[in-house]
C-alpha atoms as a PDB file:
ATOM      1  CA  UNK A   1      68.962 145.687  59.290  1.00  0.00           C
ATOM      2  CA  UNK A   2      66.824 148.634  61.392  1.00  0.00           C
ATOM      3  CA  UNK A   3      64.300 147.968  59.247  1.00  0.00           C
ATOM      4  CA  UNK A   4      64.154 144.540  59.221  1.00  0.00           C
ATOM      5  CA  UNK A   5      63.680 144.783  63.126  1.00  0.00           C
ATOM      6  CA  UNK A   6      61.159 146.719  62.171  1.00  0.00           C
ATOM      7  CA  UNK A   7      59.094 144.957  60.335  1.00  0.00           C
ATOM      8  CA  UNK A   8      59.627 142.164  62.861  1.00  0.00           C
ATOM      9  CA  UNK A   9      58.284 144.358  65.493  1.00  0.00           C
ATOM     10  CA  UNK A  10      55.398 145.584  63.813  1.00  0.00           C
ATOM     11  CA  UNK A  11      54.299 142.131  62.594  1.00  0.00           C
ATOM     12  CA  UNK A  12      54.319 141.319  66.729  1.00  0.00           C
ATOM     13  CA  UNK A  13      52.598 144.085  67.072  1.00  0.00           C
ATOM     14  CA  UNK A  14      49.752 143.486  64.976  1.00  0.00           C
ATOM     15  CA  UNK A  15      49.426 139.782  66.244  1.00  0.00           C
ATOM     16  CA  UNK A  16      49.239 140.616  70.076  1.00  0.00           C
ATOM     17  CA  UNK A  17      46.345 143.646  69.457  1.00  0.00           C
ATOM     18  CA  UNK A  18      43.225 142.793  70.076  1.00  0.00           C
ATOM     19  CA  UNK A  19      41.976 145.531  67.897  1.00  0.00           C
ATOM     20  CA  UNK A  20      43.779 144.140  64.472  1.00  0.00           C
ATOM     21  CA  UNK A  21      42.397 143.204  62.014  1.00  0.00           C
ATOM     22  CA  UNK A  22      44.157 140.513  59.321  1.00  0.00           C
ATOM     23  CA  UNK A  23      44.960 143.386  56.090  1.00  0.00           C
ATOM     24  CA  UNK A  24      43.646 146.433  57.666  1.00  0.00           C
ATOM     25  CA  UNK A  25      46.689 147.196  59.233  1.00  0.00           C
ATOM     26  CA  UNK A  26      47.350 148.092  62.775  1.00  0.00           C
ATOM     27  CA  UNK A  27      45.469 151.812  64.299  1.00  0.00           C
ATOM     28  CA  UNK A  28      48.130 153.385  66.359  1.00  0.00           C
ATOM     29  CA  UNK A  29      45.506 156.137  67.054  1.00  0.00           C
ATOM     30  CA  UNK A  30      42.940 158.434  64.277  1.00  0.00           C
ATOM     31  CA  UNK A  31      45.688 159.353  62.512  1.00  0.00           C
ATOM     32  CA  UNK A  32      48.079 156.810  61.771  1.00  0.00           C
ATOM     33  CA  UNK A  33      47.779 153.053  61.254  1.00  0.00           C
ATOM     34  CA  UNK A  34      51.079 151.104  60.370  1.00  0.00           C
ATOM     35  CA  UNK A  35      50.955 147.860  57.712  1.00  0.00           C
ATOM     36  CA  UNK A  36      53.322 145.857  56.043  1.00  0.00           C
ATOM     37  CA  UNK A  37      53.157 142.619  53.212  1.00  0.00           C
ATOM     38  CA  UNK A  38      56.157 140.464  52.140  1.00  0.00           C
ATOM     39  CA  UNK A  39      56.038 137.878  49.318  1.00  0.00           C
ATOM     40  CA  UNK A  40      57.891 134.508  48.617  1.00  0.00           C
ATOM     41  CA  UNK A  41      57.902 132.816  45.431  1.00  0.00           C
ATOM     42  CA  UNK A  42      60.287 130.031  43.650  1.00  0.00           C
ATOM     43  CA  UNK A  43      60.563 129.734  39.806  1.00  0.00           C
ATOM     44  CA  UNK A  44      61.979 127.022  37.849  1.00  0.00           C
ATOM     45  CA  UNK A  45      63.172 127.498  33.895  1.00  0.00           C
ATOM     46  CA  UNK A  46      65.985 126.068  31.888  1.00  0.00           C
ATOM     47  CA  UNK A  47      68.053 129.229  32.215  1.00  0.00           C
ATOM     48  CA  UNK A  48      67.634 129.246  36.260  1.00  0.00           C
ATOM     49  CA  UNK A  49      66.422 127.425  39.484  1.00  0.00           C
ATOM     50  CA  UNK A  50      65.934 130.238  42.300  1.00  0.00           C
ATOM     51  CA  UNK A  51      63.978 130.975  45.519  1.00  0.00           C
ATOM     52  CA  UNK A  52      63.492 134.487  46.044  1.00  0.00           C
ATOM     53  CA  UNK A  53      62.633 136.917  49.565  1.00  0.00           C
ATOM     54  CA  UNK A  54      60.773 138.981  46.953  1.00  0.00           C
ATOM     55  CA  UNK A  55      58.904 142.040  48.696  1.00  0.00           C
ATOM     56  CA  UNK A  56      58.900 143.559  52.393  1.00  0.00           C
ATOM     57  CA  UNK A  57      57.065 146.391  52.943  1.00  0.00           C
ATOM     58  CA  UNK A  58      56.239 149.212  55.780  1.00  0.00           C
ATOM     59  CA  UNK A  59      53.090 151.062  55.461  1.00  0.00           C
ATOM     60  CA  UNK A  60      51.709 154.368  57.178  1.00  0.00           C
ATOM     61  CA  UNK A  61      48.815 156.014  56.172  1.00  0.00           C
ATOM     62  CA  UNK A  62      45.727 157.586  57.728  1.00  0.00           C
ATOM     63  CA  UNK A  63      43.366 160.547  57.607  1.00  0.00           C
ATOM     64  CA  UNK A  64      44.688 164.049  59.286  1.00  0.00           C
ATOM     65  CA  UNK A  65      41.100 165.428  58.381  1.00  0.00           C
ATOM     66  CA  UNK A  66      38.334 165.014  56.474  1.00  0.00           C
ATOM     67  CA  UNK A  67      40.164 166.447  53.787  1.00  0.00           C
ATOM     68  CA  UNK A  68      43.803 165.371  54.276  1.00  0.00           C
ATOM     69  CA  UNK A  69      45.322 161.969  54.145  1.00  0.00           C
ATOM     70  CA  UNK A  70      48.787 160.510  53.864  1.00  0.00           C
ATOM     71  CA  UNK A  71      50.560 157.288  52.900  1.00  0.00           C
ATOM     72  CA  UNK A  72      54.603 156.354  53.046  1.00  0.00           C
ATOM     73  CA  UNK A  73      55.082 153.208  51.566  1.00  0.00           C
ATOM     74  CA  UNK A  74      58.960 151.440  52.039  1.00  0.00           C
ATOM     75  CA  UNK A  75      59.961 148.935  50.479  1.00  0.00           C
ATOM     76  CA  UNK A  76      62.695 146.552  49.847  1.00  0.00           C
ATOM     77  CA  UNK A  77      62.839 144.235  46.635  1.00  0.00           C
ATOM     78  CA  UNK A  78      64.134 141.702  46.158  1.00  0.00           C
ATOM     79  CA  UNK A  79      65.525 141.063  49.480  1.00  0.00           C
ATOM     80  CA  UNK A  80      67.098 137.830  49.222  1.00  0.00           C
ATOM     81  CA  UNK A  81      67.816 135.714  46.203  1.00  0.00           C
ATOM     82  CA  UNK A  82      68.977 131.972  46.471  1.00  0.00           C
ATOM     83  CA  UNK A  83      69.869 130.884  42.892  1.00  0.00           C
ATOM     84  CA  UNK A  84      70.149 127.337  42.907  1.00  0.00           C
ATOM     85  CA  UNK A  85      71.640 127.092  39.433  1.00  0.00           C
ATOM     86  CA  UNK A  86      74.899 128.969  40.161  1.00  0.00           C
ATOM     87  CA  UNK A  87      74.692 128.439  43.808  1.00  0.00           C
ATOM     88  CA  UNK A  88      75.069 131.985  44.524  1.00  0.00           C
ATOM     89  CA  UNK A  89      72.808 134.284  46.715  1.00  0.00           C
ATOM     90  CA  UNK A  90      72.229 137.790  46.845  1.00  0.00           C
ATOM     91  CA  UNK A  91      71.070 140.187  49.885  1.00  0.00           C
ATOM     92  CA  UNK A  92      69.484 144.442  49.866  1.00  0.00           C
ATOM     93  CA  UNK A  93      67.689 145.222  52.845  1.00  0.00           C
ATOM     94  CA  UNK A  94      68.015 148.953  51.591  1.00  0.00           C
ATOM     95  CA  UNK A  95      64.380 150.030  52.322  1.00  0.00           C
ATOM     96  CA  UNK A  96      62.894 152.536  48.589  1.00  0.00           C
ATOM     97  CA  UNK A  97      60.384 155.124  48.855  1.00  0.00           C
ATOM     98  CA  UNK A  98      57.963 153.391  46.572  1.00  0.00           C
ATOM     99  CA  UNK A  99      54.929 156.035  47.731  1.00  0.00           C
ATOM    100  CA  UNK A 100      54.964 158.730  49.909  1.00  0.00           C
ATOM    101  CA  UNK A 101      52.098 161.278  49.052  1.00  0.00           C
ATOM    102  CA  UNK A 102      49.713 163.754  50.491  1.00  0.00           C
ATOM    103  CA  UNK A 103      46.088 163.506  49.251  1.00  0.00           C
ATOM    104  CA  UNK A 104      43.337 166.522  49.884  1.00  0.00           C
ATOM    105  CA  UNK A 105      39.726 165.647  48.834  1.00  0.00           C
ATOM    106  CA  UNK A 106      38.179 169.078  48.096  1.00  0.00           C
ATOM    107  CA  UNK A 107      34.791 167.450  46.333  1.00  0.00           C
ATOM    108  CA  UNK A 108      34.206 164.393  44.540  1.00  0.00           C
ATOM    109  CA  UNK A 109      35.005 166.310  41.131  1.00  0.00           C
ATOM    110  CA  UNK A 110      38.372 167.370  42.423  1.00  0.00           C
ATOM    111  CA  UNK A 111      40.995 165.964  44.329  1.00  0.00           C
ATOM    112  CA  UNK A 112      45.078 166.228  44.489  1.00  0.00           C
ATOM    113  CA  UNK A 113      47.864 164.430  45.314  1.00  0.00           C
ATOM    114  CA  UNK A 114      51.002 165.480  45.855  1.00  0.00           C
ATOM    115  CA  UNK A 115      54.065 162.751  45.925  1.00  0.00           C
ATOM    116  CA  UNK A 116      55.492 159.843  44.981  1.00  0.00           C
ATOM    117  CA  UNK A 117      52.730 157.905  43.481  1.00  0.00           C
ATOM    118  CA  UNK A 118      51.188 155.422  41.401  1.00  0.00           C
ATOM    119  CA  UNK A 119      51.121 156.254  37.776  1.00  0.00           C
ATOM    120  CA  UNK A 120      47.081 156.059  37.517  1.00  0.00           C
ATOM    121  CA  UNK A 121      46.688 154.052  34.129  1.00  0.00           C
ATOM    122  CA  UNK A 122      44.907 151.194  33.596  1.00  0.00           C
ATOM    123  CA  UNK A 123      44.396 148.055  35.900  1.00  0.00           C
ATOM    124  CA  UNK A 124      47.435 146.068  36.505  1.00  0.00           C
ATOM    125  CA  UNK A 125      49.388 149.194  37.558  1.00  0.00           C
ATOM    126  CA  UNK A 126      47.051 150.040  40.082  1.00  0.00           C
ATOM    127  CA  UNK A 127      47.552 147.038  41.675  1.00  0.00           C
ATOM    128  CA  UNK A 128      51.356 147.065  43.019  1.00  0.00           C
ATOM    129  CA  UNK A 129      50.955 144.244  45.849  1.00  0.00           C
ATOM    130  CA  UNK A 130      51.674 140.854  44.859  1.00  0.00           C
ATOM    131  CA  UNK A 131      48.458 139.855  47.172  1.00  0.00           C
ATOM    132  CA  UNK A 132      46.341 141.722  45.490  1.00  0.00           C
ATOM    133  CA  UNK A 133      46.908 140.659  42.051  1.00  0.00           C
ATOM    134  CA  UNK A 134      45.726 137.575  40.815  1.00  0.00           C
ATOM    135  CA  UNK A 135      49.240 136.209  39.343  1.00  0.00           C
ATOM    136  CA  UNK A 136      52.364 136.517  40.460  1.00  0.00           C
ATOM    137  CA  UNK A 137      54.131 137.354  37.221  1.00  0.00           C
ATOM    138  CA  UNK A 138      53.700 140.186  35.522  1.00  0.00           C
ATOM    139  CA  UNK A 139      53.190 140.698  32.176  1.00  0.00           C
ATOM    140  CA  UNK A 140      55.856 143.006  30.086  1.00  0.00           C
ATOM    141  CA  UNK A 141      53.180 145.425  29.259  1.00  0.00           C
ATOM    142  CA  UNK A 142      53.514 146.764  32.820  1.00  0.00           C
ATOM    143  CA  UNK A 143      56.599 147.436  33.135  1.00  0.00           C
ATOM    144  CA  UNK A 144      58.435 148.201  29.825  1.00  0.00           C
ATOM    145  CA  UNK A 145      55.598 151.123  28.368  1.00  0.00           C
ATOM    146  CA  UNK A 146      55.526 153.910  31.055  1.00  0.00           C
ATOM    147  CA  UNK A 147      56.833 154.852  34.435  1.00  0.00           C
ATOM    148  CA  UNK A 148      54.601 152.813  37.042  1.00  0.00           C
ATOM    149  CA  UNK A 149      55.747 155.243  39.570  1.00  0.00           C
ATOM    150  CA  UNK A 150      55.721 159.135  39.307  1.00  0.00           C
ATOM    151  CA  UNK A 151      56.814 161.836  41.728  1.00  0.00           C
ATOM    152  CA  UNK A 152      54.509 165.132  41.405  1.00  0.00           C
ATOM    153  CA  UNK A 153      51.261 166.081  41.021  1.00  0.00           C
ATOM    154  CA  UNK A 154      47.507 164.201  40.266  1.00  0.00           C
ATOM    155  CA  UNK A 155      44.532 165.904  39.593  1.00  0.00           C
ATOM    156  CA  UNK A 156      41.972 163.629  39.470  1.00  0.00           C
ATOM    157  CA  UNK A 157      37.897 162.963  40.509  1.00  0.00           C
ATOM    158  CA  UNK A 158      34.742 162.048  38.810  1.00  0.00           C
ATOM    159  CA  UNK A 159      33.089 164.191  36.230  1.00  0.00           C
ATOM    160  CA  UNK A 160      29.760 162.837  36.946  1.00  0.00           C
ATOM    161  CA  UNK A 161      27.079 162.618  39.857  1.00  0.00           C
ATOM    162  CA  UNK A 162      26.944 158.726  39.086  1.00  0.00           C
ATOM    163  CA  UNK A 163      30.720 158.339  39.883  1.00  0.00           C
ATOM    164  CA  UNK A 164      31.059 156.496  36.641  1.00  0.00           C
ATOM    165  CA  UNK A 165      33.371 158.548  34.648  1.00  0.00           C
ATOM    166  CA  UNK A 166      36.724 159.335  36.726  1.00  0.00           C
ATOM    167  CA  UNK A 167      39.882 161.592  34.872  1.00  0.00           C
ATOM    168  CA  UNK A 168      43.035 161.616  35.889  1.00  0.00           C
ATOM    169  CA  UNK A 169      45.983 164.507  34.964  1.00  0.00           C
ATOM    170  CA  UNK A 170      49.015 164.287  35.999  1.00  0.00           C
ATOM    171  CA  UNK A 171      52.597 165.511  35.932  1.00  0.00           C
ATOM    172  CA  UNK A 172      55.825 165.490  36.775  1.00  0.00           C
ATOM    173  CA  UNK A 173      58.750 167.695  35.934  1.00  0.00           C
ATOM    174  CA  UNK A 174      61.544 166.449  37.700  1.00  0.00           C
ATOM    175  CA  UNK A 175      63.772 163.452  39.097  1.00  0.00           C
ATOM    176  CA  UNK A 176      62.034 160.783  40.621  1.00  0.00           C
ATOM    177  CA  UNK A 177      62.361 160.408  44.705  1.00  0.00           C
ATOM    178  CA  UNK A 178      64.071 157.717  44.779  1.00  0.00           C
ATOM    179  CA  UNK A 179      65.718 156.983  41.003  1.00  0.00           C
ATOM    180  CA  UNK A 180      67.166 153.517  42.341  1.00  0.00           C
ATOM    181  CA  UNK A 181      63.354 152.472  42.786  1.00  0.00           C
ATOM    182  CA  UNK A 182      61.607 152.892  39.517  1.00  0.00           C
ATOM    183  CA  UNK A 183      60.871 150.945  36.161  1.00  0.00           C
ATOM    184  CA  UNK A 184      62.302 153.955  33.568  1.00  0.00           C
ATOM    185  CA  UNK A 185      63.737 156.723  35.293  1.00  0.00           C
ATOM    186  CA  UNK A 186      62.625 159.675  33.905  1.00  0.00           C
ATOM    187  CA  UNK A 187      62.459 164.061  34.567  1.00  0.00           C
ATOM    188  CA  UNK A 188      59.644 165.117  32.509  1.00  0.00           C
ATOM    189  CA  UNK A 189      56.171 162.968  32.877  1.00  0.00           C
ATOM    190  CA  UNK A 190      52.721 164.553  31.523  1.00  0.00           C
ATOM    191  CA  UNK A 191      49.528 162.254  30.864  1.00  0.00           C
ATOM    192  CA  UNK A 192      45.833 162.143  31.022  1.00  0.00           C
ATOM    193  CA  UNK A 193      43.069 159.260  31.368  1.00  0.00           C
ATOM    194  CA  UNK A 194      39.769 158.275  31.674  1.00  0.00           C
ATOM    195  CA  UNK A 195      37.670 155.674  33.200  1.00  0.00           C
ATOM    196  CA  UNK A 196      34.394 154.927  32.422  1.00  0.00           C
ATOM    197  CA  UNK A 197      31.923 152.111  34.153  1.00  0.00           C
ATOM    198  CA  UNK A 198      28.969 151.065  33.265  1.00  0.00           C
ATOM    199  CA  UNK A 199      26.251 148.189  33.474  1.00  0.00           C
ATOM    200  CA  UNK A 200      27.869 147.657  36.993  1.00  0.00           C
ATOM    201  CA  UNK A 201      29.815 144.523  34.729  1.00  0.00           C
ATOM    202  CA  UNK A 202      32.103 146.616  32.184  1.00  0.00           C
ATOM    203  CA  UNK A 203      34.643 149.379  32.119  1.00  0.00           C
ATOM    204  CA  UNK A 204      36.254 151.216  29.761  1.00  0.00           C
ATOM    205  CA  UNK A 205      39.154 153.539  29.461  1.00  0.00           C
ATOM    206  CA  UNK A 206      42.540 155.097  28.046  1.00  0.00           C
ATOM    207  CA  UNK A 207      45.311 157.402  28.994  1.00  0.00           C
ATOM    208  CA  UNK A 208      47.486 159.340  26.808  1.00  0.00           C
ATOM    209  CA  UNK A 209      51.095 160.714  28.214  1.00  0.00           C
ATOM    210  CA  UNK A 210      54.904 161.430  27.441  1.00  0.00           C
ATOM    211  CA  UNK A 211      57.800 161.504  28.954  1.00  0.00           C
ATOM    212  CA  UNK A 212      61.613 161.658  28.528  1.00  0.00           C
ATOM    213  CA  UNK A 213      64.082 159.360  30.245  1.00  0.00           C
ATOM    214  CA  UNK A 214      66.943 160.103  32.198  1.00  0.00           C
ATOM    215  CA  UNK A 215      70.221 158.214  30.534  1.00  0.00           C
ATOM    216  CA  UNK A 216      69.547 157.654  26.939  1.00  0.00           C
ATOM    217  CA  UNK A 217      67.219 160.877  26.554  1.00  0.00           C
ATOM    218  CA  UNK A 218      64.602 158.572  24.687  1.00  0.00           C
ATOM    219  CA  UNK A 219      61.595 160.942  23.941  1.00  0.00           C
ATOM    220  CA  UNK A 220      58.295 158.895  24.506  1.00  0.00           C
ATOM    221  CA  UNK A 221      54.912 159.370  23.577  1.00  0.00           C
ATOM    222  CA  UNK A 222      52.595 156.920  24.176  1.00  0.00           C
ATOM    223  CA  UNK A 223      48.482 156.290  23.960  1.00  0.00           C
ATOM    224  CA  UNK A 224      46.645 153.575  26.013  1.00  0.00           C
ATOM    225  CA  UNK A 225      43.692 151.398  26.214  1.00  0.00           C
ATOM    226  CA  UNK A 226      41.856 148.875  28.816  1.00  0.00           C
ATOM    227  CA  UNK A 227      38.637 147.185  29.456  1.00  0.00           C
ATOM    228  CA  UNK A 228      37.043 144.944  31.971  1.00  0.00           C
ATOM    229  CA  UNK A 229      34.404 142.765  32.537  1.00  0.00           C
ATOM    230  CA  UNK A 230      33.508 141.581  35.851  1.00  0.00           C
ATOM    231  CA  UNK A 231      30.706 139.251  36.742  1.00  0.00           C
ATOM    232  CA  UNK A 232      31.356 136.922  39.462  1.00  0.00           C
ATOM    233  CA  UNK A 233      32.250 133.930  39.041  1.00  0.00           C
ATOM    234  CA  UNK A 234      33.742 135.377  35.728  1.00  0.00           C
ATOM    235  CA  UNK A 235      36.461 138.353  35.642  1.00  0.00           C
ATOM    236  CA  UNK A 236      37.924 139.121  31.900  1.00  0.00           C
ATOM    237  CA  UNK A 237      40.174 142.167  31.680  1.00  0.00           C
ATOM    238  CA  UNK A 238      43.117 143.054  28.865  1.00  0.00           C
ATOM    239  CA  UNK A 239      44.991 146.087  27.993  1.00  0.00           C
ATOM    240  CA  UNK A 240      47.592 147.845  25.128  1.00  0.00           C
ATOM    241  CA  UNK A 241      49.548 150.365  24.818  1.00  0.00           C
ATOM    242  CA  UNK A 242      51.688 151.669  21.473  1.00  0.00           C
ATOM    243  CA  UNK A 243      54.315 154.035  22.181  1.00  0.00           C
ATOM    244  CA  UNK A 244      56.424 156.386  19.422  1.00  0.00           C
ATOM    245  CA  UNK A 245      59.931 156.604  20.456  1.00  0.00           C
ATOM    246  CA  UNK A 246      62.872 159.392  20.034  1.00  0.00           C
ATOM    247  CA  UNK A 247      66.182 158.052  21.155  1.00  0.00           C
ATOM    248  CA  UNK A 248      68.301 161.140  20.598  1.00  0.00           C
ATOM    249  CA  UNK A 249      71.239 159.494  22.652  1.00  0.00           C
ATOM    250  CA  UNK A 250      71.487 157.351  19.191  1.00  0.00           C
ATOM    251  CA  UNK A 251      69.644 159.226  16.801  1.00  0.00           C
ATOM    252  CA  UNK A 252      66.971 156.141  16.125  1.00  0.00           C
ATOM    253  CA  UNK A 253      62.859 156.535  15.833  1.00  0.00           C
ATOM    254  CA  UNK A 254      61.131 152.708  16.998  1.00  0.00           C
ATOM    255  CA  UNK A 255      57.351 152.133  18.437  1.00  0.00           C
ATOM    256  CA  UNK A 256      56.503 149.391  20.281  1.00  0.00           C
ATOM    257  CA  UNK A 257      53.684 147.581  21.201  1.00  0.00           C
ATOM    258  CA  UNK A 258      52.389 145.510  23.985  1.00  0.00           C
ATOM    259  CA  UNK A 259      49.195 144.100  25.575  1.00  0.00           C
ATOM    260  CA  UNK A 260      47.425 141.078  27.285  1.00  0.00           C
ATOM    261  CA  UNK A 261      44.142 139.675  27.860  1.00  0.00           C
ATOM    262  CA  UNK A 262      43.490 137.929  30.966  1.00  0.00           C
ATOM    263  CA  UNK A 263      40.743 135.992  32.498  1.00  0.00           C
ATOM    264  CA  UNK A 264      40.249 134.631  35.740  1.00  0.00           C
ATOM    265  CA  UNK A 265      37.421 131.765  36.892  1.00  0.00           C
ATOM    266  CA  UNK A 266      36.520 131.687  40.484  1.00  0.00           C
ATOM    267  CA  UNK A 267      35.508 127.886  41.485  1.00  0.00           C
ATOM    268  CA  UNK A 268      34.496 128.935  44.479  1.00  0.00           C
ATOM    269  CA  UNK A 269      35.480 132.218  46.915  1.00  0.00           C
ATOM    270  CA  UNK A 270      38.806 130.853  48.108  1.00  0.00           C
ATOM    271  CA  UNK A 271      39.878 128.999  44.550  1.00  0.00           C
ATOM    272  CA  UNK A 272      40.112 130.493  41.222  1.00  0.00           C
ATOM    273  CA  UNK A 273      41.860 129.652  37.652  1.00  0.00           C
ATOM    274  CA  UNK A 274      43.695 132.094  35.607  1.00  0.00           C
ATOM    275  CA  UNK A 275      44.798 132.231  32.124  1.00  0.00           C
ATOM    276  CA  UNK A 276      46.745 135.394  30.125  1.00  0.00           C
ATOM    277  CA  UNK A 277      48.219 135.812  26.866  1.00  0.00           C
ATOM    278  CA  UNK A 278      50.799 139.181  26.488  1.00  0.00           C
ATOM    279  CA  UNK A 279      52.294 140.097  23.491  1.00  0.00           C
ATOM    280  CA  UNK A 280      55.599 142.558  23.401  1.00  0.00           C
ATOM    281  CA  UNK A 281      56.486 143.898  20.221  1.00  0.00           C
ATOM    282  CA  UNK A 282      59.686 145.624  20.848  1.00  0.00           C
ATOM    283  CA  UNK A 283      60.576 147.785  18.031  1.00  0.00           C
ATOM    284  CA  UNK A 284      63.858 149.225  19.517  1.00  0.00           C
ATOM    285  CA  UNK A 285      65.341 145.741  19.936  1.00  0.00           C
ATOM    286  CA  UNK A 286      63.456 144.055  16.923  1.00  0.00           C
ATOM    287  CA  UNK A 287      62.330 141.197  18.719  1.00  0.00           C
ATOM    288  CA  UNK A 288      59.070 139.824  19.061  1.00  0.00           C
ATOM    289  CA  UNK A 289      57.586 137.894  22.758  1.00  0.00           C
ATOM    290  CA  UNK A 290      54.483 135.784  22.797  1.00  0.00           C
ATOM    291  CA  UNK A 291      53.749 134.393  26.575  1.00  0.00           C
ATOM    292  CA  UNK A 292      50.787 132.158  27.253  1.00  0.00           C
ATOM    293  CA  UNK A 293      50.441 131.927  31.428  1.00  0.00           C
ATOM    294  CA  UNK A 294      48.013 129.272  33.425  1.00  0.00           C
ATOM    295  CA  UNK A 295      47.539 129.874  36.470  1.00  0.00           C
ATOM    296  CA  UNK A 296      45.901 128.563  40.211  1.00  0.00           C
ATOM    297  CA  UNK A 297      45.471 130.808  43.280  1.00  0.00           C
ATOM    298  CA  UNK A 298      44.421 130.109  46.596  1.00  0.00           C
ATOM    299  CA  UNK A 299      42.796 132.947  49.065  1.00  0.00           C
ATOM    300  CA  UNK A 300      42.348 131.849  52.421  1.00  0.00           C
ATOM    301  CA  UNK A 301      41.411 135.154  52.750  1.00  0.00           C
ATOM    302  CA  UNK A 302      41.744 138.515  51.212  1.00  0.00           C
ATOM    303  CA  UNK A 303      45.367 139.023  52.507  1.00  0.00           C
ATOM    304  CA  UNK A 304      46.608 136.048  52.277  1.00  0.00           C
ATOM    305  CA  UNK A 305      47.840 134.319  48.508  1.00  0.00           C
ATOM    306  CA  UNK A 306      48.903 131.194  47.512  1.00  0.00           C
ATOM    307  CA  UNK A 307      50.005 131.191  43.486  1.00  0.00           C
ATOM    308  CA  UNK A 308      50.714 128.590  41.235  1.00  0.00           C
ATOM    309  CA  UNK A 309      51.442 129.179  37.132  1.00  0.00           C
ATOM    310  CA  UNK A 310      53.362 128.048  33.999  1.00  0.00           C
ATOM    311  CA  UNK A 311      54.621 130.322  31.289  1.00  0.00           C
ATOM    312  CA  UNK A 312      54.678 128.727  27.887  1.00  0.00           C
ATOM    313  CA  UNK A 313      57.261 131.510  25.994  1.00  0.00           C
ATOM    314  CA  UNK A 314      57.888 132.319  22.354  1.00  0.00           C
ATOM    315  CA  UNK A 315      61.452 131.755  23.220  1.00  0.00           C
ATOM    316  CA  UNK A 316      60.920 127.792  24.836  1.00  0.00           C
ATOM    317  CA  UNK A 317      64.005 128.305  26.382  1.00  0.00           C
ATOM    318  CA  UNK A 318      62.518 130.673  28.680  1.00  0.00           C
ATOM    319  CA  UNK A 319      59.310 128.808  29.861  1.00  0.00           C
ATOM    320  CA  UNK A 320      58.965 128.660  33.683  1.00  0.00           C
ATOM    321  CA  UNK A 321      57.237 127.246  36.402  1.00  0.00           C
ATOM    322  CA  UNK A 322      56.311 129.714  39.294  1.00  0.00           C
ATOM    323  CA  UNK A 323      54.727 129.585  42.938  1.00  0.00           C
ATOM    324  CA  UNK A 324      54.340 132.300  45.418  1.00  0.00           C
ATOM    325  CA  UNK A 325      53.220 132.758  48.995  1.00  0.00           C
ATOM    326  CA  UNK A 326      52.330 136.758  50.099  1.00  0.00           C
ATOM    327  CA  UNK A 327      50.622 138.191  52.860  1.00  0.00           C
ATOM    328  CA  UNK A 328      49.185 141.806  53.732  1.00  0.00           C
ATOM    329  CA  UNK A 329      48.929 142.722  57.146  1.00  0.00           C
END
């Protein structure tokens, strides 16, 4: 409930101050501005009917130095859920440490952070706001073939002068921060990848990791690919990843496979259309999922999203309508 207050008194806050500024979040001084986002959606399938409270969030972050930065990132998810179908609902305002990291910048070719962070692989992962991303569902590539979250260290900068070719290594070696907030939960983490742009249109990269989960000791290896083209009004980006798994907790060997393809159409700067197809090939389970998703968004502005999309799934029973409201502060 503290929290909730909270967030009610920042969002106040940030509409009384003259200085704010609609998703830049609110400067307290030089060193610290505060922010916050929440999300709404409602989805509507055979199997349910529900209305969820999906994401609040409390941000601080802001530059100690030249050198030194910081961001904490709390969040709480879902925080209400109103299922129509059973007539049931469902409350957690327990606020997660979703990031909390320290950054230094020692040179454009090398920089470290130190925390609870975003796993830095691919495209869709480094988007983890709803407002941000251009649909509201996600698609099972991004959260069933790697940690999105890891807690210890990123090397990571550009190997060129051109800032076109960026690595990232990074590691992790013990429990996550907070293991109730995190896809797979996991104590040993090690990957590498690579981002390349070029033509000022395309980009290009991979990453390479492992890592070993926590309850069923499953030993994962796992390479990845993505590439993007973006040319306004057109923006065309997919990604796959294959993974080898080890489940010693049952003695079985699988690989699975998953990717989508997604493009988006802007009709104008506010209005855009979006299509996706994802594929999951789950090994482990034996079962197969094709997902076809059209979509509409809406973007007032930057920070603010309206989403609307239907999922066609390879199991009908499962196709869904879905709309979402979200706003960064």
């Amino acid at each position: 409930m503290k929290f909730i207050l909270a967030f009610i008194v920042l969002l106040v806050s940030f509409l009384n101050s003259d200085e704010y500024e609609m998703g830049h979040g609110l400067k307290i001084n030089e060193y610290l501005y505060l922010g916050s986002y929440f999300s709404i959606d409602y989805q509507k399938s055979d199997e349910k009917r529900q209305f969820r409270l999906d994401d609040v969030a409390l941000l601080a972050y802001g530059d100690l130095s030249s050198d030194f930065s910081y961001l904490l990132e709390l969040e709480s998810a879902p925080t209400y859920v109103k299922n129509y179908t059973t007539s049931t609902s469902t409350n957690d305002t327990k606020f997660h440490y979703e990031r909390m990291y320290a950054n230094y910048m020692h040179s454009e070719m090398i920089n470290i952070r130190v925390g609870k962070q975003i796993t830095p692989i691919g495209y869709w992962n480094l988007e983890p706001i709803n407002v941000l991303r251009d649909t509201s569902s996600n698609p099972l590539y991004s959260y069933k073939m790697f940690p999105k979250l890891l807690t210890g260290l990123d090397l990571f900068g550009y190997f060129d002068n051109d800032n076109t070719i960026k690595y990232h290594l990074f590691m992790q070696n013990n429990e996550d921060l907070d293991e109730e907030y995190i896809n797979i939960q996991n104590d040993h983490f090690l990957g590498a990848s690579l981002e390349y742009e070029f033509l000022d249109e395309f980009s290009l990269g991979g990453s390479l990791g492992q890592y070993i989960t926590n309850v069923d000791d499953k030993h994962v290896e796992f390479m990845q690919i993505n590439a993007k083209y973006d040319n306004y009004p057109f923006l065309l980006k997919g990604e796959v990843a294959y993974s080898d798994i080890d489940n010693r907790f049952i003695n079985k060997k699988s690989n699975n496979l998953a990717g989508y393809t997604q493009g988006m159409y802007n009709l104008d700067m506010k209005h855009a259309l979006i299509s996706r197809y994802e594929y999951f090939n789950d090994d482990e389970n034996n079962e197969k999922t094709h997902i076809g998703v059209f979509g509409y968004s809406y973007r007032p502005i930057y920070s603010v999203s309206f989403k609307a999309e239907y999922q066609w799934n390879s199991d009908s029973y499962q196709n869904k309508s879905l709309v979402s409201f979200s706003v960064l502060f």
